[in-house]
C-alpha atoms as a PDB file:
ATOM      1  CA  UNK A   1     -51.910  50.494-100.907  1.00  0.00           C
ATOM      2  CA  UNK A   2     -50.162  54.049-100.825  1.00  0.00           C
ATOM      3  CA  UNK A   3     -49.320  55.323 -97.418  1.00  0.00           C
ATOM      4  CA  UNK A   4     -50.382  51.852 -95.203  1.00  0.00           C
ATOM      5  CA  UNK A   5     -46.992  50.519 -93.995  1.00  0.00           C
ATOM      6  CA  UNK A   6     -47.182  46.647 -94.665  1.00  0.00           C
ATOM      7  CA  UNK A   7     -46.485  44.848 -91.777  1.00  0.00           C
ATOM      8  CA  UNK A   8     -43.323  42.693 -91.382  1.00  0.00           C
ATOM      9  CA  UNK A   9     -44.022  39.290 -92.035  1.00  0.00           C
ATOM     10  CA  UNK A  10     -43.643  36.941 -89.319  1.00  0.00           C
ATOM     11  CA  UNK A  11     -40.597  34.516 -89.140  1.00  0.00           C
ATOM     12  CA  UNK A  12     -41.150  31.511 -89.987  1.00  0.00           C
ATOM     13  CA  UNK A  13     -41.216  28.373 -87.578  1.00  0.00           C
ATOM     14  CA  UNK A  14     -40.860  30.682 -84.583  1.00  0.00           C
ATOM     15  CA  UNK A  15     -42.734  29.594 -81.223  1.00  0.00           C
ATOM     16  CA  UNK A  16     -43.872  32.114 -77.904  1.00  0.00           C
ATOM     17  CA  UNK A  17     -42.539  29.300 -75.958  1.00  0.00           C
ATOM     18  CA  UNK A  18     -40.892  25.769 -75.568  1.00  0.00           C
ATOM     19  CA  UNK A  19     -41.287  23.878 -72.221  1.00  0.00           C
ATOM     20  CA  UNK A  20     -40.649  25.839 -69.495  1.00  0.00           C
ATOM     21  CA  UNK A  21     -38.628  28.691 -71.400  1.00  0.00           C
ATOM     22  CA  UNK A  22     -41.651  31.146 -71.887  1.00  0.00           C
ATOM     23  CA  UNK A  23     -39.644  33.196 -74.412  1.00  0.00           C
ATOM     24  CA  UNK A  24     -39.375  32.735 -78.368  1.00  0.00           C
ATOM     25  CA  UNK A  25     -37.131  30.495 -80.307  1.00  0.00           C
ATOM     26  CA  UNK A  26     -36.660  29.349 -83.360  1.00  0.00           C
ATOM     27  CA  UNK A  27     -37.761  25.428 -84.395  1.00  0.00           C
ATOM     28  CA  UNK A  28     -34.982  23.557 -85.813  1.00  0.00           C
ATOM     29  CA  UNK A  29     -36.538  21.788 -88.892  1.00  0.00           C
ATOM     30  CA  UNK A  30     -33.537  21.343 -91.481  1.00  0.00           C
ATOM     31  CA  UNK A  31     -30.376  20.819 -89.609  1.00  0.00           C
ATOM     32  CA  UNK A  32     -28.361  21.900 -93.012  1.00  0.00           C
ATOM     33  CA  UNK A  33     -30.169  25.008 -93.150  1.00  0.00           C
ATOM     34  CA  UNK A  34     -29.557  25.796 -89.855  1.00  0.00           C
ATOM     35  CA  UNK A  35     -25.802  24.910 -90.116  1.00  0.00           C
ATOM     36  CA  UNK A  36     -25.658  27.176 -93.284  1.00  0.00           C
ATOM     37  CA  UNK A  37     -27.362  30.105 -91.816  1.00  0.00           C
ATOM     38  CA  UNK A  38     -25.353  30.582 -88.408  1.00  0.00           C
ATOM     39  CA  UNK A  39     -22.429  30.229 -89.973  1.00  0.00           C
ATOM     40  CA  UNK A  40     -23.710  32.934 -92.512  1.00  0.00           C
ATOM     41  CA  UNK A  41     -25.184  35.307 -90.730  1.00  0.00           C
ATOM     42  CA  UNK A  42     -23.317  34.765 -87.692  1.00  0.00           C
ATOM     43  CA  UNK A  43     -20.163  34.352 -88.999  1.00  0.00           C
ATOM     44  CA  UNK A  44     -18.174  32.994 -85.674  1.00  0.00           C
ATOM     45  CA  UNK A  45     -14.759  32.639 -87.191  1.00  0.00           C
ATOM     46  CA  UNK A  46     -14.484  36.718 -87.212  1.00  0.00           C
ATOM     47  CA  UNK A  47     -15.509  37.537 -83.648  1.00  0.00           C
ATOM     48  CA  UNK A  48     -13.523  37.766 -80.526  1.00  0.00           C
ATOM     49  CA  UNK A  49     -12.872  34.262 -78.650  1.00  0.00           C
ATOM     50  CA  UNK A  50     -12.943  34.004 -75.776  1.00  0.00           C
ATOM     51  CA  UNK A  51     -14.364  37.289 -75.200  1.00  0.00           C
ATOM     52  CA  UNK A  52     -15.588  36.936 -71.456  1.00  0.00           C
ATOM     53  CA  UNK A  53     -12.935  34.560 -69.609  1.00  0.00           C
ATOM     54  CA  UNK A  54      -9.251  34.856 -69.490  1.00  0.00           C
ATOM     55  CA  UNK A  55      -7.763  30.380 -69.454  1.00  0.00           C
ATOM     56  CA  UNK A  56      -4.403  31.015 -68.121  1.00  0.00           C
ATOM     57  CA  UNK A  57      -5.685  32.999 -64.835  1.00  0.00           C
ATOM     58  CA  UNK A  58      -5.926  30.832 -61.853  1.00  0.00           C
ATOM     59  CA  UNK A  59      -9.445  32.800 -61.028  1.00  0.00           C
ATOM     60  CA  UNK A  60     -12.133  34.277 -62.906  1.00  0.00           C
ATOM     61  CA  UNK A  61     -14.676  36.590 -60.896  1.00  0.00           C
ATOM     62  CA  UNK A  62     -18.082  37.698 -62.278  1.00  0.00           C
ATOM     63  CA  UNK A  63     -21.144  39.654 -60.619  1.00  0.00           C
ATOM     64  CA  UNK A  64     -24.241  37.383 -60.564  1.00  0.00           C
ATOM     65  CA  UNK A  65     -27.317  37.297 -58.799  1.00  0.00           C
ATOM     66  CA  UNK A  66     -26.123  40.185 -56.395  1.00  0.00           C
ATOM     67  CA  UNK A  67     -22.783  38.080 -55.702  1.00  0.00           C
ATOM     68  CA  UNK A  68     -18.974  38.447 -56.845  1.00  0.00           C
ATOM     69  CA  UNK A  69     -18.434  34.867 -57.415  1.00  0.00           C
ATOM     70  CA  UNK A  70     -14.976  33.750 -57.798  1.00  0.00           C
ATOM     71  CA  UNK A  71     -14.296  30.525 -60.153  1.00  0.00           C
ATOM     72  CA  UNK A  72     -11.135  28.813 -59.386  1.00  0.00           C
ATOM     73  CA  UNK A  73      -9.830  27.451 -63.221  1.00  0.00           C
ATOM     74  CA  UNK A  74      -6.246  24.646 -63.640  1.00  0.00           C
ATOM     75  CA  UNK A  75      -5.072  26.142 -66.831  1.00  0.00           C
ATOM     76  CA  UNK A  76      -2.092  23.708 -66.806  1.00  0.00           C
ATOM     77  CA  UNK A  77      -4.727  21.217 -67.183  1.00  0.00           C
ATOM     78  CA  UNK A  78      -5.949  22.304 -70.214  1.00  0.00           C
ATOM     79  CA  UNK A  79      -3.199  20.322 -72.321  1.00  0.00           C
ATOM     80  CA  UNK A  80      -4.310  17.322 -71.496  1.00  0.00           C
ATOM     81  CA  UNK A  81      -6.130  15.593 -73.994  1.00  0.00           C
ATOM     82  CA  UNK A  82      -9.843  15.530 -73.479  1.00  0.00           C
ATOM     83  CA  UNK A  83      -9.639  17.997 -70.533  1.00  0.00           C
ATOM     84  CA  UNK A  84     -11.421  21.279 -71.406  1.00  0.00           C
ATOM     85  CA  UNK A  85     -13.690  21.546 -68.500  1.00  0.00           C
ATOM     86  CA  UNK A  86     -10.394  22.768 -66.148  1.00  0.00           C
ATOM     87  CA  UNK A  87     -11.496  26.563 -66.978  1.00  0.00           C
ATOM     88  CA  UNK A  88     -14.246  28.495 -68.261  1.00  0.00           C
ATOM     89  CA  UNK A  89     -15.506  29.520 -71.646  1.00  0.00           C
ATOM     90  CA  UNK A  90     -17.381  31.744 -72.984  1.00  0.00           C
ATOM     91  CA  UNK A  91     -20.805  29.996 -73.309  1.00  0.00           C
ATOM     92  CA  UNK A  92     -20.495  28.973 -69.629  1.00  0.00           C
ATOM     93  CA  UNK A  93     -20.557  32.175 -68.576  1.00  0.00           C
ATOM     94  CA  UNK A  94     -23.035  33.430 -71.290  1.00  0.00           C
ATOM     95  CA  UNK A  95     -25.267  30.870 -70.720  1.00  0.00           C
ATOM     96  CA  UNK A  96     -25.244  31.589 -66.455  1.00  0.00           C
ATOM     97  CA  UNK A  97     -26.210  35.295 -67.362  1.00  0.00           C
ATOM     98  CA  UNK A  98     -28.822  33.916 -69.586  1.00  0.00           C
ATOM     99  CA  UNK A  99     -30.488  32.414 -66.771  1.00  0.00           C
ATOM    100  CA  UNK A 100     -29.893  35.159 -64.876  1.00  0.00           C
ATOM    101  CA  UNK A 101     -31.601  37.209 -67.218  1.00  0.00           C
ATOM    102  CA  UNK A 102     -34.367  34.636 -68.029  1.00  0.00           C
ATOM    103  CA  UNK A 103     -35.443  34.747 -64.535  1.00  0.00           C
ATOM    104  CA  UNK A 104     -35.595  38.430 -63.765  1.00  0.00           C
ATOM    105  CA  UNK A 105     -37.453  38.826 -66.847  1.00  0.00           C
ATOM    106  CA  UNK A 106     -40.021  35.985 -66.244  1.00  0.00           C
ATOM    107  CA  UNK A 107     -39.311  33.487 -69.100  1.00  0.00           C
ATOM    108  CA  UNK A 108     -37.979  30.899 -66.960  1.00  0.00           C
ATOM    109  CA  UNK A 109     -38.622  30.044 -62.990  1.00  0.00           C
ATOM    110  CA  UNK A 110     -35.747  28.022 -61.286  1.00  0.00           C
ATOM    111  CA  UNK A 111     -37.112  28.581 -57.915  1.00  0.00           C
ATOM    112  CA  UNK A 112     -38.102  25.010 -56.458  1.00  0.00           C
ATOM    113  CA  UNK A 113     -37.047  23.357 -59.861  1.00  0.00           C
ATOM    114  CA  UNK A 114     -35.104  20.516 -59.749  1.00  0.00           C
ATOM    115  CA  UNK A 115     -31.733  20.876 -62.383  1.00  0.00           C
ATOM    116  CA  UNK A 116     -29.136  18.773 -63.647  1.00  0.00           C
ATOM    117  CA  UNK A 117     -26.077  20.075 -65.292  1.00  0.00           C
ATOM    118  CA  UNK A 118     -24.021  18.199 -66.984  1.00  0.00           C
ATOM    119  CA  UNK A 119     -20.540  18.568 -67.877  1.00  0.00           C
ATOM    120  CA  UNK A 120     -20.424  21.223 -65.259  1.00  0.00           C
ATOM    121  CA  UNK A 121     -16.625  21.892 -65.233  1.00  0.00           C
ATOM    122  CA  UNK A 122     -15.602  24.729 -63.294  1.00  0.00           C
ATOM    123  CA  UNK A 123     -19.747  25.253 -62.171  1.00  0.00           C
ATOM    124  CA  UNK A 124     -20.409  28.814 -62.513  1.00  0.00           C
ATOM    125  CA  UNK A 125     -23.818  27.348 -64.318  1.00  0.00           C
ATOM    126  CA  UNK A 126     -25.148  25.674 -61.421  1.00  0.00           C
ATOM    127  CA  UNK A 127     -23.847  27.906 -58.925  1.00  0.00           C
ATOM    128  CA  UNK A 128     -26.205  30.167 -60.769  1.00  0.00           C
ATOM    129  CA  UNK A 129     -28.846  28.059 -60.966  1.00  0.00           C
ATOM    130  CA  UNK A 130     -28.615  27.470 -57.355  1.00  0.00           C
ATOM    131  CA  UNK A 131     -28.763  31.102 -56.590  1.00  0.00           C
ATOM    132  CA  UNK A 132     -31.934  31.128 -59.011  1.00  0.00           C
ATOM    133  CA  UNK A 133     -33.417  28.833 -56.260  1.00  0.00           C
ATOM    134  CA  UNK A 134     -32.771  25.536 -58.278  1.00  0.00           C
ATOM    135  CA  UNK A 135     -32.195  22.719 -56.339  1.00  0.00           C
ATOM    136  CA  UNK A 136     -29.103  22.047 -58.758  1.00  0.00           C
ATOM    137  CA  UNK A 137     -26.880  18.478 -59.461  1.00  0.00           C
ATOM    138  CA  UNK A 138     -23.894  19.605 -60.829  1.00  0.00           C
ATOM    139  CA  UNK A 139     -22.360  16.687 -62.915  1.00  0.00           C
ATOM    140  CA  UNK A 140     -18.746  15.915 -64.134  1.00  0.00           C
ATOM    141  CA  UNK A 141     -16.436  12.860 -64.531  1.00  0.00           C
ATOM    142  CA  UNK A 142     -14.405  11.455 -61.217  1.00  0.00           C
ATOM    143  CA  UNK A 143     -11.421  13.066 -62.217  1.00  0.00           C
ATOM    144  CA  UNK A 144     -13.439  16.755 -62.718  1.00  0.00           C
ATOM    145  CA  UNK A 145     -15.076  16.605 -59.370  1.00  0.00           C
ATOM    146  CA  UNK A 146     -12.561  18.075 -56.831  1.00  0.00           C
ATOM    147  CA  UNK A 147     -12.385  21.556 -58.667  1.00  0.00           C
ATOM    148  CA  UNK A 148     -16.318  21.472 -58.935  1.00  0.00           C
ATOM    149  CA  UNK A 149     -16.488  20.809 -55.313  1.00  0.00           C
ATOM    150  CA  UNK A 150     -14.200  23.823 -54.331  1.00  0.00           C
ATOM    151  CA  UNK A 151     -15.985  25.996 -56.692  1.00  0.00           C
ATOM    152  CA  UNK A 152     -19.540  25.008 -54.756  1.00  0.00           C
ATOM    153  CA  UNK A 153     -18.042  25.496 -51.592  1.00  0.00           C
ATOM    154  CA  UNK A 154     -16.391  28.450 -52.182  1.00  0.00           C
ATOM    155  CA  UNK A 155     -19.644  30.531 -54.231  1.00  0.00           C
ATOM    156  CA  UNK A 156     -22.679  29.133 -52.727  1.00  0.00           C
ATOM    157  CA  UNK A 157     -21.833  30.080 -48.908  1.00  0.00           C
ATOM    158  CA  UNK A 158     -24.783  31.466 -46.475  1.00  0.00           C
ATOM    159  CA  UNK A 159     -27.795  31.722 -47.213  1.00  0.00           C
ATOM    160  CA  UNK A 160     -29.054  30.977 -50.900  1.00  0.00           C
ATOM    161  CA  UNK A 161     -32.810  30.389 -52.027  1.00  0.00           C
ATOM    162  CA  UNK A 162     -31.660  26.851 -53.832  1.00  0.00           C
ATOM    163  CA  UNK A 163     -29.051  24.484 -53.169  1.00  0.00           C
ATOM    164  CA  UNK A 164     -26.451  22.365 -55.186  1.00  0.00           C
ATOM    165  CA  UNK A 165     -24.155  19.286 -54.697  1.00  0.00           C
ATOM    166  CA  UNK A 166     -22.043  17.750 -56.812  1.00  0.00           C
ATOM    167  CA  UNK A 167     -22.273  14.265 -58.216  1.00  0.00           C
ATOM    168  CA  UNK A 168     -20.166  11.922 -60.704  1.00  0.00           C
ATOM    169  CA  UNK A 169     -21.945  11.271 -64.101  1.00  0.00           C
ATOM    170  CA  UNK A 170     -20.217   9.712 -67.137  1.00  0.00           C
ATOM    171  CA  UNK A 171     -22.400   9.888 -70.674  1.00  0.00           C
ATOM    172  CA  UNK A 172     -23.757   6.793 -72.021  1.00  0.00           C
ATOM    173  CA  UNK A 173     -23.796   4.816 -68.375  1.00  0.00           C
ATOM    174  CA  UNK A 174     -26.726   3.983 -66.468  1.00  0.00           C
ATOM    175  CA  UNK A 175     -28.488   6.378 -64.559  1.00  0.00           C
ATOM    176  CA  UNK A 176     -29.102   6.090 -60.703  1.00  0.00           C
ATOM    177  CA  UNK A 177     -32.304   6.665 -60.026  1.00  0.00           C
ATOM    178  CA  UNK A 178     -31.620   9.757 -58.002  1.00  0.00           C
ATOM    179  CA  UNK A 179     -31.274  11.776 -61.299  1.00  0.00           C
ATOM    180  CA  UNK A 180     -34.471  10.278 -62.945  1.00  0.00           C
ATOM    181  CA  UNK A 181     -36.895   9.630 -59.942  1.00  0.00           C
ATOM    182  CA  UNK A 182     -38.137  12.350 -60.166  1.00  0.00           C
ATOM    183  CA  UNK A 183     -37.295  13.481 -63.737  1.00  0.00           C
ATOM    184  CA  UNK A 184     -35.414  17.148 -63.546  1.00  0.00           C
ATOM    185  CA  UNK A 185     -37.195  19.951 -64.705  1.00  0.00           C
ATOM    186  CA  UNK A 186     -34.138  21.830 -66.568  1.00  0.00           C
ATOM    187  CA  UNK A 187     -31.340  19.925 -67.838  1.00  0.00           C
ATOM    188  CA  UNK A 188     -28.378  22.781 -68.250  1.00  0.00           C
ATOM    189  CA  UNK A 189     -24.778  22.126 -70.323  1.00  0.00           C
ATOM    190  CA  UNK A 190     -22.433  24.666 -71.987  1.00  0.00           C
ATOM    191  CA  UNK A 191     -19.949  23.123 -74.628  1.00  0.00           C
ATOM    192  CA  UNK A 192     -20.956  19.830 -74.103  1.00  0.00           C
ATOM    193  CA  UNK A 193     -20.964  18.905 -77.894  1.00  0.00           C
ATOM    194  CA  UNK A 194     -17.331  18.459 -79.028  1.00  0.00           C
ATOM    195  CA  UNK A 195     -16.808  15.421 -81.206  1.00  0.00           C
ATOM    196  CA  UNK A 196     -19.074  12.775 -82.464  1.00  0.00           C
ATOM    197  CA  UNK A 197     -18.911   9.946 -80.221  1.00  0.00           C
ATOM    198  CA  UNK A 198     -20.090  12.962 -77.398  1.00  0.00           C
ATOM    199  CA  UNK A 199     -22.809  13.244 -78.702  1.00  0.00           C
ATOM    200  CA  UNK A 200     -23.398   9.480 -79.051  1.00  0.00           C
ATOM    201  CA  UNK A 201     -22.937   9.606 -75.132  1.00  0.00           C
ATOM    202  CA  UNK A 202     -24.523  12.447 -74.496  1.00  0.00           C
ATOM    203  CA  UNK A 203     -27.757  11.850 -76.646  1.00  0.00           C
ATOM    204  CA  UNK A 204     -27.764   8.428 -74.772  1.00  0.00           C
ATOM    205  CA  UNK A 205     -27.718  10.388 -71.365  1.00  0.00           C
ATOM    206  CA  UNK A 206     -30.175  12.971 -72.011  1.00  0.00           C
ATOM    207  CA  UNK A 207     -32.786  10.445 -73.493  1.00  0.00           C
ATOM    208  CA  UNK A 208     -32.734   8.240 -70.387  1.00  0.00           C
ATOM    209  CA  UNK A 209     -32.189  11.631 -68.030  1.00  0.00           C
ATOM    210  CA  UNK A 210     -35.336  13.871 -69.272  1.00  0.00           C
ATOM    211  CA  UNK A 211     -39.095  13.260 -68.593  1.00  0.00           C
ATOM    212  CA  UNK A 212     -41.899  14.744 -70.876  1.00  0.00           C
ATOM    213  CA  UNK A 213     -42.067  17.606 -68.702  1.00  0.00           C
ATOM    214  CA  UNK A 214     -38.358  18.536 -68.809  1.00  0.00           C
ATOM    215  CA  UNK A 215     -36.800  20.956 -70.477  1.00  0.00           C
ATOM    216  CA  UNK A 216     -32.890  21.064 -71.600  1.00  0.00           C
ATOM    217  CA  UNK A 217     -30.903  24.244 -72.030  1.00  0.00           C
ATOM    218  CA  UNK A 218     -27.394  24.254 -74.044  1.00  0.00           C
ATOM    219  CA  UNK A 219     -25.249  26.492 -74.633  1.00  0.00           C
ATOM    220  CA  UNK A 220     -21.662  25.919 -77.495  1.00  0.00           C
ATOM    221  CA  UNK A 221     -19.362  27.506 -79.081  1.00  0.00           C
ATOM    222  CA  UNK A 222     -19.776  27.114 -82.799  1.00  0.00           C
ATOM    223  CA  UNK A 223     -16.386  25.449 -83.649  1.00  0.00           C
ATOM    224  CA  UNK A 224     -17.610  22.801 -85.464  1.00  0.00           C
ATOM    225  CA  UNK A 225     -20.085  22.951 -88.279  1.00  0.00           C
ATOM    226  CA  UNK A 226     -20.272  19.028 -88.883  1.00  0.00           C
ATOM    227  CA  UNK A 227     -20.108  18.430 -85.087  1.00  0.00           C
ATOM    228  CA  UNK A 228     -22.786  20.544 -84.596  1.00  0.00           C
ATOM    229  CA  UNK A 229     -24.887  19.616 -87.541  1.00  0.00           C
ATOM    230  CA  UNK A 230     -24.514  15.697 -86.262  1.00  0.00           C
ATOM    231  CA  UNK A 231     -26.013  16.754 -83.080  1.00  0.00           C
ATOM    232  CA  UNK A 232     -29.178  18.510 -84.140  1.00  0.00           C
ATOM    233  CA  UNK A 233     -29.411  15.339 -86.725  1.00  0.00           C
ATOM    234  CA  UNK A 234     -29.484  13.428 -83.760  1.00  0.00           C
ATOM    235  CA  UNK A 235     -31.344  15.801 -81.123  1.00  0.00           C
ATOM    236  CA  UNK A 236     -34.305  16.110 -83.503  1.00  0.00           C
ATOM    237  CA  UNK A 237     -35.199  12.456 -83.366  1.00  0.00           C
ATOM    238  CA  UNK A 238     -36.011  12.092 -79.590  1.00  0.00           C
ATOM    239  CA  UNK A 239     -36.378  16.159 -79.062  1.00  0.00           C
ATOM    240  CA  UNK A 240     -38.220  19.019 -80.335  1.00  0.00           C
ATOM    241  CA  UNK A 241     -35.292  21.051 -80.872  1.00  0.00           C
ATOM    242  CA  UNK A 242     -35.518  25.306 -80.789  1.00  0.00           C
ATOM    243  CA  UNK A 243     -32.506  28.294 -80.789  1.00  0.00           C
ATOM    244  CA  UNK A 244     -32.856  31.006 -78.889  1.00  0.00           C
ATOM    245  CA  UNK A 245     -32.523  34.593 -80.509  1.00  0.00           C
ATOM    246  CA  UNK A 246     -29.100  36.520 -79.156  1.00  0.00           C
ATOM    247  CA  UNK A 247     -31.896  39.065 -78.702  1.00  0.00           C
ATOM    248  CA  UNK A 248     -32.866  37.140 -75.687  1.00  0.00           C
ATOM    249  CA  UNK A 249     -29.641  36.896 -73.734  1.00  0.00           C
ATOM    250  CA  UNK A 250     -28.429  39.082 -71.692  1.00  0.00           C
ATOM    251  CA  UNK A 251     -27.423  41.923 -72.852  1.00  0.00           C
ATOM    252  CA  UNK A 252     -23.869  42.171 -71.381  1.00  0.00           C
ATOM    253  CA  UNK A 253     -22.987  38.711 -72.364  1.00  0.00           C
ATOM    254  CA  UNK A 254     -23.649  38.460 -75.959  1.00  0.00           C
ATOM    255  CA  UNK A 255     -21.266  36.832 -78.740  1.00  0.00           C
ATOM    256  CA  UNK A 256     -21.683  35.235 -82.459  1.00  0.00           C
ATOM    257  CA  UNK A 257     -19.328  32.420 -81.506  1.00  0.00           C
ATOM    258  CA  UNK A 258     -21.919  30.787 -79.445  1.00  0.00           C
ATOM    259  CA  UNK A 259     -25.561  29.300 -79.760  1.00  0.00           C
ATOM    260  CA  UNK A 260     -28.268  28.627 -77.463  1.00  0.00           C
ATOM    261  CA  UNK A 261     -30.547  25.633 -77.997  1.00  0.00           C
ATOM    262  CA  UNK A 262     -33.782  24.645 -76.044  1.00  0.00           C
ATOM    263  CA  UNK A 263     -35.114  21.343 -76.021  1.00  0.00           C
ATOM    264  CA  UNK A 264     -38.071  19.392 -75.268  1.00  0.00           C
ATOM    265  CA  UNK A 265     -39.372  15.622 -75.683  1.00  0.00           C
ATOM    266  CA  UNK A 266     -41.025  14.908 -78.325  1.00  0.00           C
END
């Protein structure tokens, strides 16, 4: 009718919430169309890389949670094969501000929660999470650990509402029980899905790692369309899977190279 604005209609396949993220997101439902619309509409091969972290500085400091933390990286690392976790990228850091920002707007509560992170690298994540009041594992392969370890030590001094330590944890092995009795409540990664037998081990890991009641959090760069696509393919069959708007993140830390995923047990 003339002169009644009609109003919008509402998105399709969009939830208030997803386990213990009380904000919206999207449902994954056809991993193709997914693929096809961030890289459309997103378009991540024309915006800045590595917008928030500088790889060839020896440090990396960024205000969070009233702190300057200070993130020690090995950029001479970072040509050897396989090693990417010596520095920081940009979804680690976005994804640390989102929680940041989750918390102080209500839509997630780390205080008392128990997190894993895995693939921590450099562990700005869980050094956030910890000063969320998570009670945070931070996660990497043996050879990763002594940079996570100085990182902890060197961030998370005094005192802080949660607490973190740092543990070995390769994809695809067996779990010790301390990770999975009880199950976490948050399961955290940024850029943990990099090539398809990753996924393999990290699909493996996060099916034996999460309970009903927890809920996972990832953050990537999109790089990879195929890479990406195999891991939703794969996500969705043991996982209700759900992105989170850009709208949502913080608004500081914002960029169309990366995605953020929620996801739940089905």
């Amino acid at each position: 009718m003339a002169g009644i604005a009609e109003e919008p209609p509402e998105e399709e396949n969009v939830v208030a919430e997803l386990g213990l993220y009380k904000g919206q997101v999207k449902l994954v439902i056809d991993c193709e169309e997914e693929i096809m619309l961030l890289w459309a509409i997103q378009q991540p091969i024309f915006s800045k890389n590595n917008a928030f972290v500088s790889q060839s500085s020896l440090q990396l400091k960024i205000d969070a949670c009233g702190r300057s933390l200070s993130i020690l990286q090995s950029p001479s690392s970072l040509g050897t094969p396989g090693v990417t976790g010596s520095v920081m990228w940009d979804s680690g850091i976005i994804l640390g501000k989102f929680l940041e920002h989750s918390v102080e707007s209500g839509k997630i509560s780390l205080q008392g929660k128990n997190v894993v992170e895995l693939g921590s690298g450099c562990g700005l994540v869980g050094c956030i999470a910890a000063l969320l009041g998570a009670h945070a594992i931070l996660t990497d392969l043996p050879d990763r650990l002594k940079l996570l370890k100085k990182n902890v030590e060197t961030n998370l001094y005094g005192d802080i509402r949660g607490s973190a330590r740092v543990e070995e944890l390769t994809w695809g092995d067996d779990l010790d029980k301390d990770f999975t009795d009880p199950s976490p409540d948050f399961v955290i990664g940024s850029d943990v899905v990099y090539s398809e037998g990753a996924v393999v081990d990290l699909m493996e890991t996060l099916v034996e790692l999460c309970g009903k009641h927890t809920t996972v959090v990832l953050a990537g760069e999109l790089r990879n369309d195929a890479i990406l696509e195999y891991f939703l393919e794969a996500a969705r069959k043991e996982f209700v899977v759900g992105r989170v708007d850009e709208g949502q993140w913080h608004p500081d830390y914002r960029s169309s190279r990366v995605a953020i995923y929620v996801l739940v047990k089905i």
